[in-house]
Protein backbone atom coordinates (compact mmCIF):
# COMPACT_ATOMS: atom_id res chain seq x y z
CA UNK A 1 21.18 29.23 -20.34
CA UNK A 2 19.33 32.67 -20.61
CA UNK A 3 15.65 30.96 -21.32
CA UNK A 4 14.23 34.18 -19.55
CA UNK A 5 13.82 37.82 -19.82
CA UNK A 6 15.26 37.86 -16.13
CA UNK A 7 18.11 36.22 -17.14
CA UNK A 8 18.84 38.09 -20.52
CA UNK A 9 18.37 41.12 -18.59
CA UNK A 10 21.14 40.39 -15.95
CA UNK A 11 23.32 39.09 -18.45
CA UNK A 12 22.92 42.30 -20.44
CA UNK A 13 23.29 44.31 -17.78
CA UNK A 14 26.25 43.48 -16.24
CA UNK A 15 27.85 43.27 -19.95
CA UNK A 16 26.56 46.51 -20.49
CA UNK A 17 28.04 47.78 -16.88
CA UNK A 18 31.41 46.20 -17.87
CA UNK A 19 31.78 48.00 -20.96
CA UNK A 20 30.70 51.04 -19.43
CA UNK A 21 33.97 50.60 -17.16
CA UNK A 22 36.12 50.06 -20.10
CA UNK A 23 35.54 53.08 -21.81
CA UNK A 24 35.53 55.11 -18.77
CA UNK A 25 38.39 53.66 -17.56
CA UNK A 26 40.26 52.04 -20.23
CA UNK A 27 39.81 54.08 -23.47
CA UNK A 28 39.15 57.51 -22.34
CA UNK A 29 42.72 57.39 -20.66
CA UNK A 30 44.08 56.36 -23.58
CA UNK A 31 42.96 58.71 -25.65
CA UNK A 32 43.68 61.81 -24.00
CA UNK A 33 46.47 60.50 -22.13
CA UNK A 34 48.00 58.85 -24.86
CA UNK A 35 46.22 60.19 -27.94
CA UNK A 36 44.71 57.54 -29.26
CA UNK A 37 41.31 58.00 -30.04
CA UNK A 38 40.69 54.86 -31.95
CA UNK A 39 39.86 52.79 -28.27
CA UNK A 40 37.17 55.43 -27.55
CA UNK A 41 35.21 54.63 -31.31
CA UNK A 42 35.86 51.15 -30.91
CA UNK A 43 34.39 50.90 -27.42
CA UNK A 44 32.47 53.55 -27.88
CA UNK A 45 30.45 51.74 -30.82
CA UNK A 46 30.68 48.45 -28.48
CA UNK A 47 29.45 50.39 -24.95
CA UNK A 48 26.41 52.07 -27.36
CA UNK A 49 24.97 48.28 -28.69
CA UNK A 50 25.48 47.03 -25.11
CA UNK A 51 23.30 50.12 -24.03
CA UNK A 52 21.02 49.68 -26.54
CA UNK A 53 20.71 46.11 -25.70
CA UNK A 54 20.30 47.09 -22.05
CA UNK A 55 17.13 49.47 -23.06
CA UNK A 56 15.57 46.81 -24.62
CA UNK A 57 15.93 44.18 -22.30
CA UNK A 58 15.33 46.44 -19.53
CA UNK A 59 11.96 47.33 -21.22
CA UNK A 60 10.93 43.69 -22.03
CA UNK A 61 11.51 42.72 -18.54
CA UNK A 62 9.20 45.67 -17.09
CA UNK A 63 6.77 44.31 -19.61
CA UNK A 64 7.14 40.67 -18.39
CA UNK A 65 7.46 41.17 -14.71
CA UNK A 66 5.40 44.45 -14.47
CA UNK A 67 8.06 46.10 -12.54
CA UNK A 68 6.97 49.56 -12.05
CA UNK A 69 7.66 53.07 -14.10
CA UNK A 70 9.86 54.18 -11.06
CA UNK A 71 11.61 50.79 -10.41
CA UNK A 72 12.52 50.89 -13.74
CA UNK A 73 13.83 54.27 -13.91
CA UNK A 74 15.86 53.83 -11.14
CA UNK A 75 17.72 51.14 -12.77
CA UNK A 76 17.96 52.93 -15.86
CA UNK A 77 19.38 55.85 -14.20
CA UNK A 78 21.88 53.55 -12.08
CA UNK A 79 23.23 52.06 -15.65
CA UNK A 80 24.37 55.77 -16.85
CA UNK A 81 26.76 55.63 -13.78
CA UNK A 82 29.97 53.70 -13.13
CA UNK A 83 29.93 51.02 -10.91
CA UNK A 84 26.36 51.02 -10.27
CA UNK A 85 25.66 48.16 -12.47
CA UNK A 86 26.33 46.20 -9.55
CA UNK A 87 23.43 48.00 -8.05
CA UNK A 88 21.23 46.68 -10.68
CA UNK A 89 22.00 42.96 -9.79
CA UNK A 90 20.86 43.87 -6.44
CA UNK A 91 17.47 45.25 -7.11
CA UNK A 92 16.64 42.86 -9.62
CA UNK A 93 17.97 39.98 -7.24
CA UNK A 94 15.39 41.27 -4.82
CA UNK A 95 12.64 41.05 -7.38
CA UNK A 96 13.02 37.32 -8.36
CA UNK A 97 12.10 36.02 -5.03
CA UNK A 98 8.65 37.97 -6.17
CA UNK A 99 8.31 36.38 -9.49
């Protein structure tokens, strides 16, 4: 199912995007709505190995696919932003027809 770098890296990303919108959306409310800070450390700790993930994968596929310094840093810089994850499938979508 994810044979490729390509396909690890959209996997990951949109994992990574996901939990991204949990924390922001999900577990920062309830801690300082509701004071509990125990959803922020658990997805927290789950967003930050998703990210990690992301780096990786996001640096093996440059490797693989020699997608440029910029390319790359302009999906790096669209996964520190809400939403934007969807952005990512995009550009990468738009790179496959290349490779």
């Amino acid at each position: 199912m994810l044979r490729t770098k390509f396909s690890q890296f959209r996997a990951i990303s949109i994992i990574e995007g996901i939990s991204y919108l949990i924390l922001v959306f999900l577990a920062m409310p309830l801690k300082y709505l509701f004071e509990e800070p125990m959803a922020v450390k658990i997805f927290g700790m789950m967003h930050g190995i998703f990210f990690i993930f992301f780096c990786i994968a996001l640096y093996n596929a440059m490797k693989q696919y020699k997608w440029g310094f910029l390319f790359s840093l302009k999906l790096f810089i669209y996964s520190l932003i809400p939403f934007l994850f969807i952005l990512i499938e995009k550009e990468i979508m738009k790179t496959k027809k290349t490779i």
